[in-house]
Protein backbone atom coordinates (compact mmCIF):
# COMPACT_ATOMS: atom_id res chain seq x y z
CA UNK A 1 -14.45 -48.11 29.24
CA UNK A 2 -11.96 -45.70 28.24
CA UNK A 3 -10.20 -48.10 25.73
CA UNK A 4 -13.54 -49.20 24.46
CA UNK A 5 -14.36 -45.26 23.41
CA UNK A 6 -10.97 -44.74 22.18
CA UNK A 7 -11.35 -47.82 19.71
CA UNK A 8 -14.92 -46.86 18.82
CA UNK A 9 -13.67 -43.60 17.71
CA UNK A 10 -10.33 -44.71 15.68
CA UNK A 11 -12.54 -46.88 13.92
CA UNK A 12 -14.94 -44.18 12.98
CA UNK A 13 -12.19 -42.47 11.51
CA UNK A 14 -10.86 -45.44 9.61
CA UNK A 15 -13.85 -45.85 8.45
CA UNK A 16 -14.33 -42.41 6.82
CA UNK A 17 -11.79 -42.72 4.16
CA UNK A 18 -8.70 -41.59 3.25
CA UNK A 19 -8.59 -38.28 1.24
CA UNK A 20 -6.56 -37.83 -1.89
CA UNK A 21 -4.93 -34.78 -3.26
CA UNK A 22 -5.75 -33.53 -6.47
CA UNK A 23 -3.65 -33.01 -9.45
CA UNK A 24 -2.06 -29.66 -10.06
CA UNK A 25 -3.87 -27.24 -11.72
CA UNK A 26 -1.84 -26.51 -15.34
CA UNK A 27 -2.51 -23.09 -16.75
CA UNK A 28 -4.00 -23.41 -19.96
CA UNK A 29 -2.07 -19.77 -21.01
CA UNK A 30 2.02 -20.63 -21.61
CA UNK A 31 4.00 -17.99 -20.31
CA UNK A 32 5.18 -15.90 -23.04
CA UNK A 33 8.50 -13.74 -22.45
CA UNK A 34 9.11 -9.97 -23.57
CA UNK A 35 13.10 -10.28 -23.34
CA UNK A 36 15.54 -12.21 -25.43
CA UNK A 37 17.69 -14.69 -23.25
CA UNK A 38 20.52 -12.07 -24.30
CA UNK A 39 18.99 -9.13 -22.69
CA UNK A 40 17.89 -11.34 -19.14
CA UNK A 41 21.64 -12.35 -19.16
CA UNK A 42 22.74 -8.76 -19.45
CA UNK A 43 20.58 -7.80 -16.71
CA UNK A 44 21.61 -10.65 -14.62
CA UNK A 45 25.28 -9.53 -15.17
CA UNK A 46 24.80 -5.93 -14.40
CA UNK A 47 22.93 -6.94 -11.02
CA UNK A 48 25.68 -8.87 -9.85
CA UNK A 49 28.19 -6.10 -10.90
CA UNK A 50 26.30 -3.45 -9.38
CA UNK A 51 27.37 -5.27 -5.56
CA UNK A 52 24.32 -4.76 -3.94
CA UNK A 53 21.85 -7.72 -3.22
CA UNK A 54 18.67 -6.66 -1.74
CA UNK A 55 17.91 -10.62 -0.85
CA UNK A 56 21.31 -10.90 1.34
CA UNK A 57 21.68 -11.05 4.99
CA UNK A 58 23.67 -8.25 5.28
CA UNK A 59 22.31 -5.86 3.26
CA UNK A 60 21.79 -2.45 4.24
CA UNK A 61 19.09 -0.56 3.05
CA UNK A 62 20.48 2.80 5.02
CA UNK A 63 23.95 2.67 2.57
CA UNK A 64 22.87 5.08 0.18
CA UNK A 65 21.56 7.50 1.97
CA UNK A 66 18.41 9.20 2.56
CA UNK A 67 17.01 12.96 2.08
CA UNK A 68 14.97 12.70 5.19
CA UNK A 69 16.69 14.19 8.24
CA UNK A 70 16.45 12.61 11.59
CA UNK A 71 14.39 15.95 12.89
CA UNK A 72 11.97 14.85 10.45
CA UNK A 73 11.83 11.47 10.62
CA UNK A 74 11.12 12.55 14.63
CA UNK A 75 8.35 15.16 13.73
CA UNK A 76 6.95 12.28 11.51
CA UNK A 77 6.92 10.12 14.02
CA UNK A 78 5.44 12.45 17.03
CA UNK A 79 2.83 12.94 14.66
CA UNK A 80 1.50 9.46 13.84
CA UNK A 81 2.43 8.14 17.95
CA UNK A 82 -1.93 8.34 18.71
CA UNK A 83 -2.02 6.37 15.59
CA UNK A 84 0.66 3.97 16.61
CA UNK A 85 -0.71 3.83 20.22
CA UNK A 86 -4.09 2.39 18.76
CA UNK A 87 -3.16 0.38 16.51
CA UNK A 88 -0.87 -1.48 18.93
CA UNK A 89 -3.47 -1.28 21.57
CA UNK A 90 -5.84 -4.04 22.92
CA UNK A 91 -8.62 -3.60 20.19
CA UNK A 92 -5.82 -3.39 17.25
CA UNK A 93 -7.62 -0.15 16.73
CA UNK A 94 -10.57 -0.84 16.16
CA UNK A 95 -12.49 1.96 17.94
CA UNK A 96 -9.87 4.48 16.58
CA UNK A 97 -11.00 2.96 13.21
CA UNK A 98 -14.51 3.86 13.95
CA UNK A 99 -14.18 7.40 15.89
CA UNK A 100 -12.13 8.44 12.76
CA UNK A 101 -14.76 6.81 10.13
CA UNK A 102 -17.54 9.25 12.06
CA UNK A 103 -15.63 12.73 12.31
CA UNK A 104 -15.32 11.76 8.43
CA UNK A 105 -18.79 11.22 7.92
CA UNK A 106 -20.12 13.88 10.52
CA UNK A 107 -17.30 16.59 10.05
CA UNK A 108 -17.34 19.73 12.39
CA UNK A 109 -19.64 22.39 11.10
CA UNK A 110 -18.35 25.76 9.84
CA UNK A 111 -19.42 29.17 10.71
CA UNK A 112 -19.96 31.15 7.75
CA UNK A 113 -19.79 34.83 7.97
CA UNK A 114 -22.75 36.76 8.79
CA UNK A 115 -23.97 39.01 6.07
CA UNK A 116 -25.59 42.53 6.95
């Protein structure tokens, strides 16, 4: 029974036809450049020269140095940890999404000063 179903539905598929993929699609706008092949090779040859390659496996981005110091990269970071935390929770943050979307619809009310 079992090879009679499994030939019943090969043949169904067989029988549905085989799909074909269409051309490419050509842009009907040519691509037009802004620099002279003079000026791309001078750019090219000033990237190489410069010894940095942002696409290489050992590049570090950390070389130059930053202007952030590490106590503020921590107070930065002890800041946005709820954030983090919900985000990276079970929900992906969704109900963080939507408690902050209603204190910014509904925010706190103010108490104005009384005038006499």
């Amino acid at each position: 029974m079992n090879r009679k179903l499994a030939f019943a539905l090969v043949s169904a598929c067989m029988a549905a036809g085989p799909a074909f993929a269409d051309d490419i699609t050509v842009d009907p706008n040519p691509f037009v450049s802004t620099l002279t092949r003079a000026q791309v090779t001078e750019e090219l040859m000033q990237f190489r020269h410069s010894g940095v390659n942002p696409w290489a496996d050992d590049y570090n981005l950390m070389a130059s140095g930053g202007t952030t110091t590490r106590a503020e990269v921590q107070a930065a970071y002890r800041a946005s940890r709820d954030e983090v935390a919900a985000f990276t929770g079970e929900d992906s943050g969704s109900a963080y999404m939507s408690r902050m979307a209603a204190a910014s619809a509904h925010p706190p009310m103010r108490t104005l000063a009384k005038s006499e």
